[in-house]
PDB file of N, CA and C in Angstrom:
ATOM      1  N   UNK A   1       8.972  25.123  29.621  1.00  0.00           N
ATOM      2  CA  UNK A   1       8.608  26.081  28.595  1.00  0.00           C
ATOM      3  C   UNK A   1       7.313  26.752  29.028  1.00  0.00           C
ATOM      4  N   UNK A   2       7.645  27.792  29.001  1.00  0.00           N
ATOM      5  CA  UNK A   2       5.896  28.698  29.244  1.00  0.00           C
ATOM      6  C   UNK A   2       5.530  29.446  28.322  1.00  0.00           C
ATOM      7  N   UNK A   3       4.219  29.598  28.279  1.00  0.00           N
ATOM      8  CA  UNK A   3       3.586  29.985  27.330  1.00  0.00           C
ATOM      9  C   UNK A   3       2.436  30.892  27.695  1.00  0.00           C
ATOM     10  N   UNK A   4       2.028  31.988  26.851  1.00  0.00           N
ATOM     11  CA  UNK A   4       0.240  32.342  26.914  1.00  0.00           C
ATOM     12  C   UNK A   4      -0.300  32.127  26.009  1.00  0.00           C
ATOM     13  N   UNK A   5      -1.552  32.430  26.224  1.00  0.00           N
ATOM     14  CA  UNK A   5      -2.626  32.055  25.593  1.00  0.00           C
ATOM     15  C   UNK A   5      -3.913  32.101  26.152  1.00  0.00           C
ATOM     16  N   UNK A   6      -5.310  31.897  25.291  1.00  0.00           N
ATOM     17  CA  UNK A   6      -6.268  31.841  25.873  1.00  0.00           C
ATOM     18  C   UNK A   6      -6.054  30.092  25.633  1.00  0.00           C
ATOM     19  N   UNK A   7      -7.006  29.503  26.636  1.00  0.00           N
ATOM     20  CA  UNK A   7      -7.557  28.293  26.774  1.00  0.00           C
ATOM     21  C   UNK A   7      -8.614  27.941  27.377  1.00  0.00           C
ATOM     22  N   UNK A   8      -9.381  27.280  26.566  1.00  0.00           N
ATOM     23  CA  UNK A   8     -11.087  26.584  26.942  1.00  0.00           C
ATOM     24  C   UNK A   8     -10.975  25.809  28.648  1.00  0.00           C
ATOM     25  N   UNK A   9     -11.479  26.293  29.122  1.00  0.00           N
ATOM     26  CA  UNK A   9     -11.465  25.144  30.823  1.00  0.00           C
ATOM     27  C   UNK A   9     -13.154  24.936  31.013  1.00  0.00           C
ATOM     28  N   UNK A  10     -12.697  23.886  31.874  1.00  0.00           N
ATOM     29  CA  UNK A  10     -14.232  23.341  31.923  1.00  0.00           C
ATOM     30  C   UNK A  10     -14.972  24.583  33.594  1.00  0.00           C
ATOM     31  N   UNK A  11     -16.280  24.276  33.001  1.00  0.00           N
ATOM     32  CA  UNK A  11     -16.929  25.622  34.155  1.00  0.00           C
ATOM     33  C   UNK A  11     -16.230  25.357  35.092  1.00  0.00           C
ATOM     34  N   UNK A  12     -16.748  26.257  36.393  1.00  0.00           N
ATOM     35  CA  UNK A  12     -16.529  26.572  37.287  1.00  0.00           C
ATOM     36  C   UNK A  12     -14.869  26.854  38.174  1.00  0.00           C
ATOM     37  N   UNK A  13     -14.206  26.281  36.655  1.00  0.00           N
ATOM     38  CA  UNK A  13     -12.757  26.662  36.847  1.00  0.00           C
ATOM     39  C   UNK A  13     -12.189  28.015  37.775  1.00  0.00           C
ATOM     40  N   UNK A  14     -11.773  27.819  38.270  1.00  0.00           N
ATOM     41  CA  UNK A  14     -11.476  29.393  39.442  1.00  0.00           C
ATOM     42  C   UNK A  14     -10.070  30.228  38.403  1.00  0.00           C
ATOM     43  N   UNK A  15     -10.311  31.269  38.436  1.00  0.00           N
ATOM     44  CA  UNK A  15      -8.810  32.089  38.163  1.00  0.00           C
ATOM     45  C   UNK A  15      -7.691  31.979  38.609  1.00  0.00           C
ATOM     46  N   UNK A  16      -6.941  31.690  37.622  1.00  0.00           N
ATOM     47  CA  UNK A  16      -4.949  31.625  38.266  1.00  0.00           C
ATOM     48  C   UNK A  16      -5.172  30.164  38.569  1.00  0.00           C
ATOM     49  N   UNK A  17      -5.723  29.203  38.434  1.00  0.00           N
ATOM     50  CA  UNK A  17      -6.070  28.100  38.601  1.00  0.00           C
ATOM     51  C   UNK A  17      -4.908  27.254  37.103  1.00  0.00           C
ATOM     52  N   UNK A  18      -4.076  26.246  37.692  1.00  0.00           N
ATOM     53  CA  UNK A  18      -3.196  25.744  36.624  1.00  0.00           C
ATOM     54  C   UNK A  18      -4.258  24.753  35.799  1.00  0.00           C
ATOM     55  N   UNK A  19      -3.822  24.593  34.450  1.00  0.00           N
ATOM     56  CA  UNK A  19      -4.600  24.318  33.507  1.00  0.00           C
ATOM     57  C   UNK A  19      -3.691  23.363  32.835  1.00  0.00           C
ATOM     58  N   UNK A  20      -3.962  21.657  32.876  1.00  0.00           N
ATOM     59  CA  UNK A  20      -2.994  20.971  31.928  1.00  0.00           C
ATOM     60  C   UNK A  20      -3.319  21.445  30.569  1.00  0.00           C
ATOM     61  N   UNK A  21      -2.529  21.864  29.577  1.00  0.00           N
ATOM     62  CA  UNK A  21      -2.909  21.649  27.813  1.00  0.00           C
ATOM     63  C   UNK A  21      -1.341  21.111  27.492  1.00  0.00           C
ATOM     64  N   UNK A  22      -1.519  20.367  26.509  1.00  0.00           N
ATOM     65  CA  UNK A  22      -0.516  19.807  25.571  1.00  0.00           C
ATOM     66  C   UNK A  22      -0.104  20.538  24.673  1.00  0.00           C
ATOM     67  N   UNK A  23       1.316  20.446  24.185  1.00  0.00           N
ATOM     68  CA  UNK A  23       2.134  20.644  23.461  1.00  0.00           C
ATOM     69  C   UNK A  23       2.819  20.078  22.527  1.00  0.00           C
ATOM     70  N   UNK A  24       2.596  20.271  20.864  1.00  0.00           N
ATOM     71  CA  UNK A  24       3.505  19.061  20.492  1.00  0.00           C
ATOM     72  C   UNK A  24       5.161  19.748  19.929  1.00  0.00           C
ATOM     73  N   UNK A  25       5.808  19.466  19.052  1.00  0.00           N
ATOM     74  CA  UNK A  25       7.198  19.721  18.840  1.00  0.00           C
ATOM     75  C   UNK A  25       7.157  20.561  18.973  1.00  0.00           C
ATOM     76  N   UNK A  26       6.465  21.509  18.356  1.00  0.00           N
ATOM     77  CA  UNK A  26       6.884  22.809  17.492  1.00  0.00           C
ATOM     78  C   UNK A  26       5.956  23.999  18.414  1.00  0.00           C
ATOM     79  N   UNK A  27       5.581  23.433  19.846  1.00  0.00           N
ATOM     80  CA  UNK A  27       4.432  24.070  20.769  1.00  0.00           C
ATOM     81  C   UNK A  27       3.503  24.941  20.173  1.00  0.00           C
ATOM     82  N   UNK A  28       2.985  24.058  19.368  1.00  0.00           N
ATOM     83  CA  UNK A  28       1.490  24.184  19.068  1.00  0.00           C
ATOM     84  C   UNK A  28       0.585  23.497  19.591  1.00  0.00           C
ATOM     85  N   UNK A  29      -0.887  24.214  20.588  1.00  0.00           N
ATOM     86  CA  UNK A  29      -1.895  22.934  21.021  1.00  0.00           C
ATOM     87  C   UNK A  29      -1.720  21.727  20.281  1.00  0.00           C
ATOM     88  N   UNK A  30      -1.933  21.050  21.289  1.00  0.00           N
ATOM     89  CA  UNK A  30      -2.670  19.560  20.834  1.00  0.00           C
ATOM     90  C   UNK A  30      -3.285  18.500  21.629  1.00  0.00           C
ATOM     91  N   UNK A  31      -3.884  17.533  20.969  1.00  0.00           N
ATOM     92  CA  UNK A  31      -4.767  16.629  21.923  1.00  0.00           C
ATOM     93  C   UNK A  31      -3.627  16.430  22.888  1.00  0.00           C
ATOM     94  N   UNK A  32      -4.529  15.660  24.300  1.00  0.00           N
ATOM     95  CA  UNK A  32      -3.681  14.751  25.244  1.00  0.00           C
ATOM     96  C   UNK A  32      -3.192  13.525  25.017  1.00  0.00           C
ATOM     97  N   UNK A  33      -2.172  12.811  24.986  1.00  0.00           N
ATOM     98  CA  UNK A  33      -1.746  12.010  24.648  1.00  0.00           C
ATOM     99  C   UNK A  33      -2.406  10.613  25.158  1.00  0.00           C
ATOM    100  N   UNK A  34      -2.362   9.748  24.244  1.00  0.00           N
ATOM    101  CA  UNK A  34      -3.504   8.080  24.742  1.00  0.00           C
ATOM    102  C   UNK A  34      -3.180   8.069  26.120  1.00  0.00           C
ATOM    103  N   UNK A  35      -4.280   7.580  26.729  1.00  0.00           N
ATOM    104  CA  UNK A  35      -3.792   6.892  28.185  1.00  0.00           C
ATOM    105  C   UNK A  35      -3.881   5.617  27.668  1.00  0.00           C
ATOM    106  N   UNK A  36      -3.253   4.757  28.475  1.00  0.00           N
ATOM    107  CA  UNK A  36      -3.116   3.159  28.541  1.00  0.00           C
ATOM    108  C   UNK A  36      -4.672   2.696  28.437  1.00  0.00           C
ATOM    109  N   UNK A  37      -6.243   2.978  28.765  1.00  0.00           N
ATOM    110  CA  UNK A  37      -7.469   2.445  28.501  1.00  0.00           C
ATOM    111  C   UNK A  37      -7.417   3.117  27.498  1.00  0.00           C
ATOM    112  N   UNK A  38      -7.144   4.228  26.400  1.00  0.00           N
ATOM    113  CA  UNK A  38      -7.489   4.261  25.529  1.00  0.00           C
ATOM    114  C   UNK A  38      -6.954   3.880  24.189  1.00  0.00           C
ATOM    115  N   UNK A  39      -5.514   3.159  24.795  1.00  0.00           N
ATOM    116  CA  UNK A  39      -4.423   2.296  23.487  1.00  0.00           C
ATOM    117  C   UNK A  39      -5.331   1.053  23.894  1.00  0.00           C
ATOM    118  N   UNK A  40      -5.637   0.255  25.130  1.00  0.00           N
ATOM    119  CA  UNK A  40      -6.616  -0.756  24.805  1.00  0.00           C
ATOM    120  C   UNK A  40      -8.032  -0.942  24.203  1.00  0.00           C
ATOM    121  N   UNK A  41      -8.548   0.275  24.795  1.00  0.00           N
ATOM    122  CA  UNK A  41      -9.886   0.037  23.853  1.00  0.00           C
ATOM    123  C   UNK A  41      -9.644   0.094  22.048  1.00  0.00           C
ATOM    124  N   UNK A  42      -8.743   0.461  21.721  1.00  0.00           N
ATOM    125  CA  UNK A  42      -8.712   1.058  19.910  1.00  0.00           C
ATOM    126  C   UNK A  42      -8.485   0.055  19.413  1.00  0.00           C
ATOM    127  N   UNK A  43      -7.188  -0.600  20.139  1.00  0.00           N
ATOM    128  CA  UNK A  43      -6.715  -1.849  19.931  1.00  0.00           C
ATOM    129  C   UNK A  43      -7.750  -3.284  19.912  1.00  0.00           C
ATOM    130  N   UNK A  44      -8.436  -2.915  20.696  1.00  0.00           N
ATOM    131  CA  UNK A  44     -10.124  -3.854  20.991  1.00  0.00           C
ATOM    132  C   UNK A  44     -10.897  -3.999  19.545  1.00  0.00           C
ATOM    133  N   UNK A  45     -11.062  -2.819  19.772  1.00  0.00           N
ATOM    134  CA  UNK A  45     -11.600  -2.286  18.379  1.00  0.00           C
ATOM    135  C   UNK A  45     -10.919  -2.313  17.078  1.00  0.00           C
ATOM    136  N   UNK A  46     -10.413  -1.845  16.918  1.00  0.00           N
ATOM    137  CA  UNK A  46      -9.639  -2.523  15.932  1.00  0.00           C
ATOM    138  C   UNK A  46      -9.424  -4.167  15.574  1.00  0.00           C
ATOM    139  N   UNK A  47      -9.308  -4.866  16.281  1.00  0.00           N
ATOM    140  CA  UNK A  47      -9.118  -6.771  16.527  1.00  0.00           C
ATOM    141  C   UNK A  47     -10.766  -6.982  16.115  1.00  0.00           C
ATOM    142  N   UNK A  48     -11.673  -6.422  16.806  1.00  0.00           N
ATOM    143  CA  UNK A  48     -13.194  -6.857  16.303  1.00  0.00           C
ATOM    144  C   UNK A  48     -13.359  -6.409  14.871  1.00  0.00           C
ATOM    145  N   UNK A  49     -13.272  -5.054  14.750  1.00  0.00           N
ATOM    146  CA  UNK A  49     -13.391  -4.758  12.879  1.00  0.00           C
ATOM    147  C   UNK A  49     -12.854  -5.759  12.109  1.00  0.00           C
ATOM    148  N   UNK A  50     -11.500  -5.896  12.311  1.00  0.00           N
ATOM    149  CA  UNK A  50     -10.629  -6.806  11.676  1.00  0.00           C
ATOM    150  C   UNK A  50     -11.369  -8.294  11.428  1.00  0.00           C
ATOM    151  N   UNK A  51     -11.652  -9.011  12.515  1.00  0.00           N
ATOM    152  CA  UNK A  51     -12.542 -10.068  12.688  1.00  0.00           C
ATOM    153  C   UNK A  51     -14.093 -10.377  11.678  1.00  0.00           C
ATOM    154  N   UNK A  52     -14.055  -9.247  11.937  1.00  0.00           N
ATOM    155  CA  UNK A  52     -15.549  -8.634  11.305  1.00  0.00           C
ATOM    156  C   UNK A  52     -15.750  -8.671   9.948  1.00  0.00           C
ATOM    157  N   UNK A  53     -14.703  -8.251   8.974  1.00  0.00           N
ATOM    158  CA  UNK A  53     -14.087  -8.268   7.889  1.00  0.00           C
ATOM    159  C   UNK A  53     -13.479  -9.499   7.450  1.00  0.00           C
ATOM    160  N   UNK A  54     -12.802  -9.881   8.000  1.00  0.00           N
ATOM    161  CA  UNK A  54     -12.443 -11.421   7.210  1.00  0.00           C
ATOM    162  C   UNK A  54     -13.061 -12.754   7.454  1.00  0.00           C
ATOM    163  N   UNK A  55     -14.630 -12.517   8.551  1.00  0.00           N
ATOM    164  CA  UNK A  55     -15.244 -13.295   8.470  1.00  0.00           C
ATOM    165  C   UNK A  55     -16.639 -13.001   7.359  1.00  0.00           C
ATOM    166  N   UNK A  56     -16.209 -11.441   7.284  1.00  0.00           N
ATOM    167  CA  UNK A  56     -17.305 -11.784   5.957  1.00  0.00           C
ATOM    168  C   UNK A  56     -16.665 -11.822   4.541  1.00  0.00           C
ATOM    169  N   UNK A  57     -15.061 -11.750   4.531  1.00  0.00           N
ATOM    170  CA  UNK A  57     -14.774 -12.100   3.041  1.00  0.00           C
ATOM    171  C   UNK A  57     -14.697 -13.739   3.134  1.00  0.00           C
ATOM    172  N   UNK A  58     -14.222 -14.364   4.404  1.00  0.00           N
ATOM    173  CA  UNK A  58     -14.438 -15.664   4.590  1.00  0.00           C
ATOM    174  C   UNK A  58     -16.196 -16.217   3.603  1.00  0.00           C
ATOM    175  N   UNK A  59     -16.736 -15.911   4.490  1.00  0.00           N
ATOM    176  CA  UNK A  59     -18.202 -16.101   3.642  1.00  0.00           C
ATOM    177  C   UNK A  59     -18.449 -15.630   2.576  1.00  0.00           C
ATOM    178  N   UNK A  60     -18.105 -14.504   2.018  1.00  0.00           N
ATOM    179  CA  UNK A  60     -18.030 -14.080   0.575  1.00  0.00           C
ATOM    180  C   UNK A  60     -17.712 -15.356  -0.255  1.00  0.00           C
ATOM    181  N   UNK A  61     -16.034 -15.515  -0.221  1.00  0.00           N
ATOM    182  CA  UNK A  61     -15.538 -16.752  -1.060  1.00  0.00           C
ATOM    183  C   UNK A  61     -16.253 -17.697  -0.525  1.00  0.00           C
ATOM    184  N   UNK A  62     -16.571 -18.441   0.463  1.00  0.00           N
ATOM    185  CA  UNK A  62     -17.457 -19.798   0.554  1.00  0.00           C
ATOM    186  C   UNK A  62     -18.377 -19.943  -0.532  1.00  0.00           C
ATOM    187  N   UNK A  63     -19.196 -18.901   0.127  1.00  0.00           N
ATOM    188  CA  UNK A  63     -20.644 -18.808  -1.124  1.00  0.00           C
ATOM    189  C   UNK A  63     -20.041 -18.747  -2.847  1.00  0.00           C
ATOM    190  N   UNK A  64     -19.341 -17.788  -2.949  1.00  0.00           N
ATOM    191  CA  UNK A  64     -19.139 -17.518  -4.469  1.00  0.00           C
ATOM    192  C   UNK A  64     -18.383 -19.270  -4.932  1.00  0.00           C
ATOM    193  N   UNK A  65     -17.922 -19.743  -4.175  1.00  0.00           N
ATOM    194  CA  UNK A  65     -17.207 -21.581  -4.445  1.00  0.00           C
ATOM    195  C   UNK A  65     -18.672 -22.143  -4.906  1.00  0.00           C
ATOM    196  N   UNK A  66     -19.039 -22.324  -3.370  1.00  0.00           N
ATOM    197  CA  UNK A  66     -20.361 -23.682  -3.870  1.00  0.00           C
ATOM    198  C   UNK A  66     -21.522 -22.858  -4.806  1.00  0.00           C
ATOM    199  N   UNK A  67     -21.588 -21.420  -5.176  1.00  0.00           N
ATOM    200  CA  UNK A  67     -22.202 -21.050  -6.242  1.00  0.00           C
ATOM    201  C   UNK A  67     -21.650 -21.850  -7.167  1.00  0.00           C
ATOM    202  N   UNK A  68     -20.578 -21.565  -7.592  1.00  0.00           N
ATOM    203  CA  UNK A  68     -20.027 -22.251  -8.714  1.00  0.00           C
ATOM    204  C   UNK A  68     -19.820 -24.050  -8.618  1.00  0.00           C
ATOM    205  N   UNK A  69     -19.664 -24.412  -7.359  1.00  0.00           N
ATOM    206  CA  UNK A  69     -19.952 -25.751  -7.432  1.00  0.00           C
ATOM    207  C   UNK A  69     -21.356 -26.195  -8.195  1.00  0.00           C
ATOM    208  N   UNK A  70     -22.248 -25.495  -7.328  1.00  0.00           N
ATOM    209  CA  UNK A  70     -23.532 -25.842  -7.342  1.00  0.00           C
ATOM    210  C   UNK A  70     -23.851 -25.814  -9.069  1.00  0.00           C
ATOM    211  N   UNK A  71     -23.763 -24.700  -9.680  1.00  0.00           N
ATOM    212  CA  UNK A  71     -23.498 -24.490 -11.113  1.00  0.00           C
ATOM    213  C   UNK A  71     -23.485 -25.554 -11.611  1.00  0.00           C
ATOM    214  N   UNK A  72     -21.730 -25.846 -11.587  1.00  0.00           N
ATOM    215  CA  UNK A  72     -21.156 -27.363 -12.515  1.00  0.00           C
ATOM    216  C   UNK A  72     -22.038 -28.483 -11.800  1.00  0.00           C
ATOM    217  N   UNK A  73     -22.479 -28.913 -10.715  1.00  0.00           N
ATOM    218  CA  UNK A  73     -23.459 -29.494 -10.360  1.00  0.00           C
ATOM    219  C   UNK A  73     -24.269 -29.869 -11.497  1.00  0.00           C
ATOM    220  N   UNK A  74     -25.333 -28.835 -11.657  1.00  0.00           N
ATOM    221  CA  UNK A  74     -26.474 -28.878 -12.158  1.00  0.00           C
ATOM    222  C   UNK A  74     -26.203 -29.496 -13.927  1.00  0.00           C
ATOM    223  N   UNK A  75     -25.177 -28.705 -14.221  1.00  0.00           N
ATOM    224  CA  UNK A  75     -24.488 -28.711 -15.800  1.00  0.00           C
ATOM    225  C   UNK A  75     -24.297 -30.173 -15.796  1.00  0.00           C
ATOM    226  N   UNK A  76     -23.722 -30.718 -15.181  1.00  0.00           N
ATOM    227  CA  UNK A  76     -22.847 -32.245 -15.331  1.00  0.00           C
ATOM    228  C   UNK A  76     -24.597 -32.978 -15.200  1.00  0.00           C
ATOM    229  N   UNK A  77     -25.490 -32.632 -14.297  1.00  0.00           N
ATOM    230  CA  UNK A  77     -26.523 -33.630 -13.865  1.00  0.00           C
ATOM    231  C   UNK A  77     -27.666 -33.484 -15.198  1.00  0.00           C
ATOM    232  N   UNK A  78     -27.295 -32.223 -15.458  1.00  0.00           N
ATOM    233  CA  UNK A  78     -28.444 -32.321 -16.947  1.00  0.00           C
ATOM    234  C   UNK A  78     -28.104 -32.669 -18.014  1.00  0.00           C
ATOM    235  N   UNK A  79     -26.808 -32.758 -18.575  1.00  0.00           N
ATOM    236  CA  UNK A  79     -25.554 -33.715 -19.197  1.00  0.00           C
ATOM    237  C   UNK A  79     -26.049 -35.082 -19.156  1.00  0.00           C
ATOM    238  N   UNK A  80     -25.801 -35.528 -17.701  1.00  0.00           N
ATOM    239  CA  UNK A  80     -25.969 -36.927 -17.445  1.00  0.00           C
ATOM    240  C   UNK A  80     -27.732 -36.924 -17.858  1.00  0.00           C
ATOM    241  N   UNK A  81     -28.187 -36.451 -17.419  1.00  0.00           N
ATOM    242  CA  UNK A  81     -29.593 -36.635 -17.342  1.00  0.00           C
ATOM    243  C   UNK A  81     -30.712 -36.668 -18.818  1.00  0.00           C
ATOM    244  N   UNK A  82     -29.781 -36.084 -19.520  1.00  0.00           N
ATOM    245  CA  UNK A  82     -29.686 -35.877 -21.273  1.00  0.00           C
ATOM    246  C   UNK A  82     -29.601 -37.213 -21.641  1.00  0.00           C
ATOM    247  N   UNK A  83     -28.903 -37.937 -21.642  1.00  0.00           N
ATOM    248  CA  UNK A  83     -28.335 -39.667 -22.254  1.00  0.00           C
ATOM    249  C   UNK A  83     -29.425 -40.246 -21.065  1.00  0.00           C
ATOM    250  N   UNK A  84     -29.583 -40.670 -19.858  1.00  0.00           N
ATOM    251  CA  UNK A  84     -30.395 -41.234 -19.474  1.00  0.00           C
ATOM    252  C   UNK A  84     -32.141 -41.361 -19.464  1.00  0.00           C
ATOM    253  N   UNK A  85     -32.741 -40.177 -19.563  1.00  0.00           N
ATOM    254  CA  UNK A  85     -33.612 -40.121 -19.694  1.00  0.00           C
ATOM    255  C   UNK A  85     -34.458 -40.239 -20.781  1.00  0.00           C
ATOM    256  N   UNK A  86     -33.955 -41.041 -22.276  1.00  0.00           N
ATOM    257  CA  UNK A  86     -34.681 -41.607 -23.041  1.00  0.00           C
ATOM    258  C   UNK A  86     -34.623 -42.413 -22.675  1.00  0.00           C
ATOM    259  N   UNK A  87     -33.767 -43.519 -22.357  1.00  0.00           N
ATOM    260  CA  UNK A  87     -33.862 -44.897 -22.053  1.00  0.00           C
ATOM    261  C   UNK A  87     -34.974 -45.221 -20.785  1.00  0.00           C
ATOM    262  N   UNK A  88     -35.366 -44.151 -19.767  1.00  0.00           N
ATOM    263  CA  UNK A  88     -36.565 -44.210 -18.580  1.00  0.00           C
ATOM    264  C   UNK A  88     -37.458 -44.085 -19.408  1.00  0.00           C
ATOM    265  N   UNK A  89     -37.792 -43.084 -20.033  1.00  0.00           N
ATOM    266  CA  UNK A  89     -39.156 -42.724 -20.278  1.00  0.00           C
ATOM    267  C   UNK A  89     -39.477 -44.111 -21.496  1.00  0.00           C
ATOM    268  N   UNK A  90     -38.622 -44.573 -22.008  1.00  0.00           N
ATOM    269  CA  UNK A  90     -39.181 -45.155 -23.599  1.00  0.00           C
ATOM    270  C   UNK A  90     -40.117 -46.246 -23.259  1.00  0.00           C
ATOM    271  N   UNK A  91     -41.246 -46.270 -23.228  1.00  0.00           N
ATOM    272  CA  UNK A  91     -42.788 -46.986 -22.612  1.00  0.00           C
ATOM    273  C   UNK A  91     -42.453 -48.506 -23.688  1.00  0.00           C
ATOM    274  N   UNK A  92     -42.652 -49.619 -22.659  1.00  0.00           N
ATOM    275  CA  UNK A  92     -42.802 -50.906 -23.421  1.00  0.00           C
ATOM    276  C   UNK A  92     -44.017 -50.908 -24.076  1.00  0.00           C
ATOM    277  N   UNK A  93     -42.905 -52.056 -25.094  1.00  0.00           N
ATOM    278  CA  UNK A  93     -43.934 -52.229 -26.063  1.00  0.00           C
ATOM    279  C   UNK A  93     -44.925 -54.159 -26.471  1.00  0.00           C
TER     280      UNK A  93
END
């Protein structure tokens, strides 16, 4: 399929000089298609974000647990600590 057009080339490009540009269905410009380093790097990237993210909802829920552990903790120990602590303090007589 051939085509005209103007198209951007990088300097020093010489005239009548062939010029790759892409085409998609309907031959309208478009980007160049992934090369193989650039389906791996995204893919890279992508696996680290991912990582990145469910080690901090990982830690999110941890913390928000032993918050609430820690909580009922304290509740149950001042509970307990309610009934015991007349019987410590009550000074002989």
């Amino acid at each position: 399929m051939e085509q005209k057009g103007l198209v951007t080339v990088p300097a020093g490009t010489r005239a009548g000089s062939t010029v790759p540009i892409w085409l998609d269905r309907d031959g309208r410009r478009t980007e160049r298609p992934l090369s193989e380093g650039d389906i791996v790097g995204r893919t890279i990237g992508h696996i680290v974000v991912t990582l990145l993210v469910l080690s901090m909802l990982e830690f999110a829920a941890y913390a928000s647990l032993r918050t609430a552990l820690d909580r009922s903790r304290s509740r149950r120990w001042a509970a307990e600590w309610a009934t015991v602590e007349p019987r410590w303090t009550r000074q002989a007589s």
